[in-house]
N, C-alpha and C. Protein backbone atom coordinates (compact mmCIF):
# COMPACT_ATOMS: atom_id res chain seq x y z
N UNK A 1 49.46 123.35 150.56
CA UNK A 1 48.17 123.69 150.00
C UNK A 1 47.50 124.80 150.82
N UNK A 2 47.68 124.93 152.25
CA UNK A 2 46.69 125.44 153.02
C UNK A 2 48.04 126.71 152.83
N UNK A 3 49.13 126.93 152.71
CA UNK A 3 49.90 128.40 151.97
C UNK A 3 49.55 128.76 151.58
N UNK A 4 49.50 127.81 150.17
CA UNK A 4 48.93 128.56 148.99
C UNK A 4 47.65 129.54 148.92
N UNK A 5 46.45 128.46 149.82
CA UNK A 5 45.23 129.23 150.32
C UNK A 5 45.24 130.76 150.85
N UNK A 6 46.24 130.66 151.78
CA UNK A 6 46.31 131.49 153.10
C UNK A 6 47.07 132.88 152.22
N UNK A 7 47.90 132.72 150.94
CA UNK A 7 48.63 133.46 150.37
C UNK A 7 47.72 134.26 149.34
N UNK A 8 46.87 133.21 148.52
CA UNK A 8 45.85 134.00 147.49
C UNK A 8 44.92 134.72 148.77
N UNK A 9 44.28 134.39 149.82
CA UNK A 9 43.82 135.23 150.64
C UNK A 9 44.18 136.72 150.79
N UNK A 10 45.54 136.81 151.16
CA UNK A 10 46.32 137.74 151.33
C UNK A 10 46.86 138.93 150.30
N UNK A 11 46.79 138.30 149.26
CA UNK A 11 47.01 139.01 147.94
C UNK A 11 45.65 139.68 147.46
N UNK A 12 44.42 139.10 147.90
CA UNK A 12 43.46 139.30 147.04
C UNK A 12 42.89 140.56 147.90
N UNK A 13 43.19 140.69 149.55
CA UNK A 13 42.68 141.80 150.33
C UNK A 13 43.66 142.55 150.42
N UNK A 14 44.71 142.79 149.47
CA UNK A 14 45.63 143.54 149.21
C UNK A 14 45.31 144.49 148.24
N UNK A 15 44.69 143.49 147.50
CA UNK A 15 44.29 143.98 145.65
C UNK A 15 43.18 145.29 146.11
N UNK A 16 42.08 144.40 147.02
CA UNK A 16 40.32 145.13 147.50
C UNK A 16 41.71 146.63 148.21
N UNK A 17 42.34 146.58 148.88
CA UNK A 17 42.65 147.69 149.54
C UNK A 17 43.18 148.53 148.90
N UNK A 18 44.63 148.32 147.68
CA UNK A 18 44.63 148.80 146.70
C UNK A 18 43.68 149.04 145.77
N UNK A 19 42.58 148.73 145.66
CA UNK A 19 41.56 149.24 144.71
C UNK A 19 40.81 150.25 145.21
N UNK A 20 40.82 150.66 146.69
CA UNK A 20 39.93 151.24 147.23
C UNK A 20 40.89 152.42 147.53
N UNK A 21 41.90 152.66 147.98
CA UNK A 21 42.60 153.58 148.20
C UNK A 21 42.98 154.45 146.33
N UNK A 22 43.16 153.85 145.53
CA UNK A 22 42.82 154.05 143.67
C UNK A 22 41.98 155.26 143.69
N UNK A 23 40.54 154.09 144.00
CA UNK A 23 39.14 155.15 143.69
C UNK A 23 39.19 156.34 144.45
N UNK A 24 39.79 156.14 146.03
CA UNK A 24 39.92 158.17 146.74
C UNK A 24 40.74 158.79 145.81
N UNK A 25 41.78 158.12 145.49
CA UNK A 25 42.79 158.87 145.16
C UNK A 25 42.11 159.67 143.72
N UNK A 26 41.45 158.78 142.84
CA UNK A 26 40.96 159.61 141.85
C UNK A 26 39.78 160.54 141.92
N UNK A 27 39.48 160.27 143.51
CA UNK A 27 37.77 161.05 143.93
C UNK A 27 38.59 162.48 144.07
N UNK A 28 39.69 162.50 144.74
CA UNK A 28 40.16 163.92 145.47
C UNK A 28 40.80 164.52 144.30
N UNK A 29 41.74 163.87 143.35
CA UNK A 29 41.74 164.56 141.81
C UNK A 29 40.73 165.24 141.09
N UNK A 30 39.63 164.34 141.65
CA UNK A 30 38.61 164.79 140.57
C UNK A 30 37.92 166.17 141.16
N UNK A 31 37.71 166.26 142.16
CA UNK A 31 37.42 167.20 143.31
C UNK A 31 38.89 168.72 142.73
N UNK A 32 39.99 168.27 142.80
CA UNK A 32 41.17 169.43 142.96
C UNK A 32 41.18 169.56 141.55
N UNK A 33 40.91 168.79 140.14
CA UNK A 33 41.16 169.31 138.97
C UNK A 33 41.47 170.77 138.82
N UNK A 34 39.73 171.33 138.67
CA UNK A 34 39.35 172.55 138.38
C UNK A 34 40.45 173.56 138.50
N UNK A 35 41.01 173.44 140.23
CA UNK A 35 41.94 174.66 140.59
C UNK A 35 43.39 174.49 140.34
N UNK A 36 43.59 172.32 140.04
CA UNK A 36 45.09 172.21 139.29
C UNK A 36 45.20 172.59 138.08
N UNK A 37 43.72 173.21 137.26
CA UNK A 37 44.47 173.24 135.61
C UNK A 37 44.47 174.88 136.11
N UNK A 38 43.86 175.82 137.03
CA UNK A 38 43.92 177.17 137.32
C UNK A 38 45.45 177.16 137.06
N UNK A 39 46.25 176.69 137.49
CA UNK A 39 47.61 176.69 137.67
C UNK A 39 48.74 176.08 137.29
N UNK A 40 48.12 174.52 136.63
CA UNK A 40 49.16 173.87 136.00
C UNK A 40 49.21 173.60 134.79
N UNK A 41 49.47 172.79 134.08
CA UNK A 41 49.55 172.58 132.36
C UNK A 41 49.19 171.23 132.48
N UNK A 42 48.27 171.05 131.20
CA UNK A 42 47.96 169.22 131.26
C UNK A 42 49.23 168.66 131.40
N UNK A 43 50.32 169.32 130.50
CA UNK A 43 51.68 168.15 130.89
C UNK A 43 52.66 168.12 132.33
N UNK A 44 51.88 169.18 133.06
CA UNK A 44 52.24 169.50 134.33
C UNK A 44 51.49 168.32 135.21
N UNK A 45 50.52 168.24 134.90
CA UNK A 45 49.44 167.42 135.69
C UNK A 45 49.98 165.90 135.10
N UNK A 46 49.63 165.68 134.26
CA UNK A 46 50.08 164.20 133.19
C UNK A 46 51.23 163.74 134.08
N UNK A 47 52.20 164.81 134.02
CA UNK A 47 53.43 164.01 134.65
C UNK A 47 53.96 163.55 136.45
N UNK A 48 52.95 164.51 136.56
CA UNK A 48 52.81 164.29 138.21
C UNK A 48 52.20 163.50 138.67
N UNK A 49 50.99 163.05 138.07
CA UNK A 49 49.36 161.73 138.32
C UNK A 49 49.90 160.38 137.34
N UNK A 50 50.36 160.65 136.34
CA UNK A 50 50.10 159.82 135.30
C UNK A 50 49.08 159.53 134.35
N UNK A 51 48.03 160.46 134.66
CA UNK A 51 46.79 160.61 134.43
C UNK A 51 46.90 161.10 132.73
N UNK A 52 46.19 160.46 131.79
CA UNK A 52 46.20 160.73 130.29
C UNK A 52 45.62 162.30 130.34
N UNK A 53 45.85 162.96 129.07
CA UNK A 53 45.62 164.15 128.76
C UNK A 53 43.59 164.45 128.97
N UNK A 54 43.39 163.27 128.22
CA UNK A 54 41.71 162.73 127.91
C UNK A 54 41.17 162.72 129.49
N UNK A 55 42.24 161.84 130.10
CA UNK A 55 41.34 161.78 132.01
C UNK A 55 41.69 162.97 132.38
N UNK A 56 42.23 163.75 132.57
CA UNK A 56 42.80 165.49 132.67
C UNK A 56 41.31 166.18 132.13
N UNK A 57 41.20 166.10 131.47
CA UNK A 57 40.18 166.99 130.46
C UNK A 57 39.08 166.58 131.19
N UNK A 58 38.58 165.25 131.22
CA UNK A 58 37.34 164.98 131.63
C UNK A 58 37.26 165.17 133.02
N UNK A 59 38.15 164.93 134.15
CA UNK A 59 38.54 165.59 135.08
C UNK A 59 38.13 167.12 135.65
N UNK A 60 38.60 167.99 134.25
CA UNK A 60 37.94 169.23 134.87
C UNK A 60 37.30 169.92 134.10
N UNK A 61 36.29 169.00 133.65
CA UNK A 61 34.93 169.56 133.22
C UNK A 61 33.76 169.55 133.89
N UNK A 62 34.05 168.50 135.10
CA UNK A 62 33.14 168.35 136.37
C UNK A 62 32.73 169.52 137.14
């Protein structure tokens, strides 16, 4: 029982750290858009981020 505890603990400040490292990762995209579409193609970008065409767009209208 006290595993199980000690395991959802562990998973869940895994999740908070993965969620937080997410949000930079989409802060500094959102920041580099502008000068990645200067140079790349939405399907250039799409396939490199995974990022939809729609989050691309809204991306670098900022």
């Amino acid at each position: 029982m006290e595993e199980t505890r000690q395991r959802v603990r562990e998973i869940g400040a895994r999740r908070k750290r993965l969620r937080e490292e997410l949000t930079a990762a989409d802060s500094e995209l959102r920041d580099l858009m502008p000068a990645a579409r200067a140079v790349l193609t939405h399907e250039q970008i799409r396939s490199a981020t995974g990022l939809s065409i729609q989050t691309i767009r809204a991306y670098s209208s900022r």
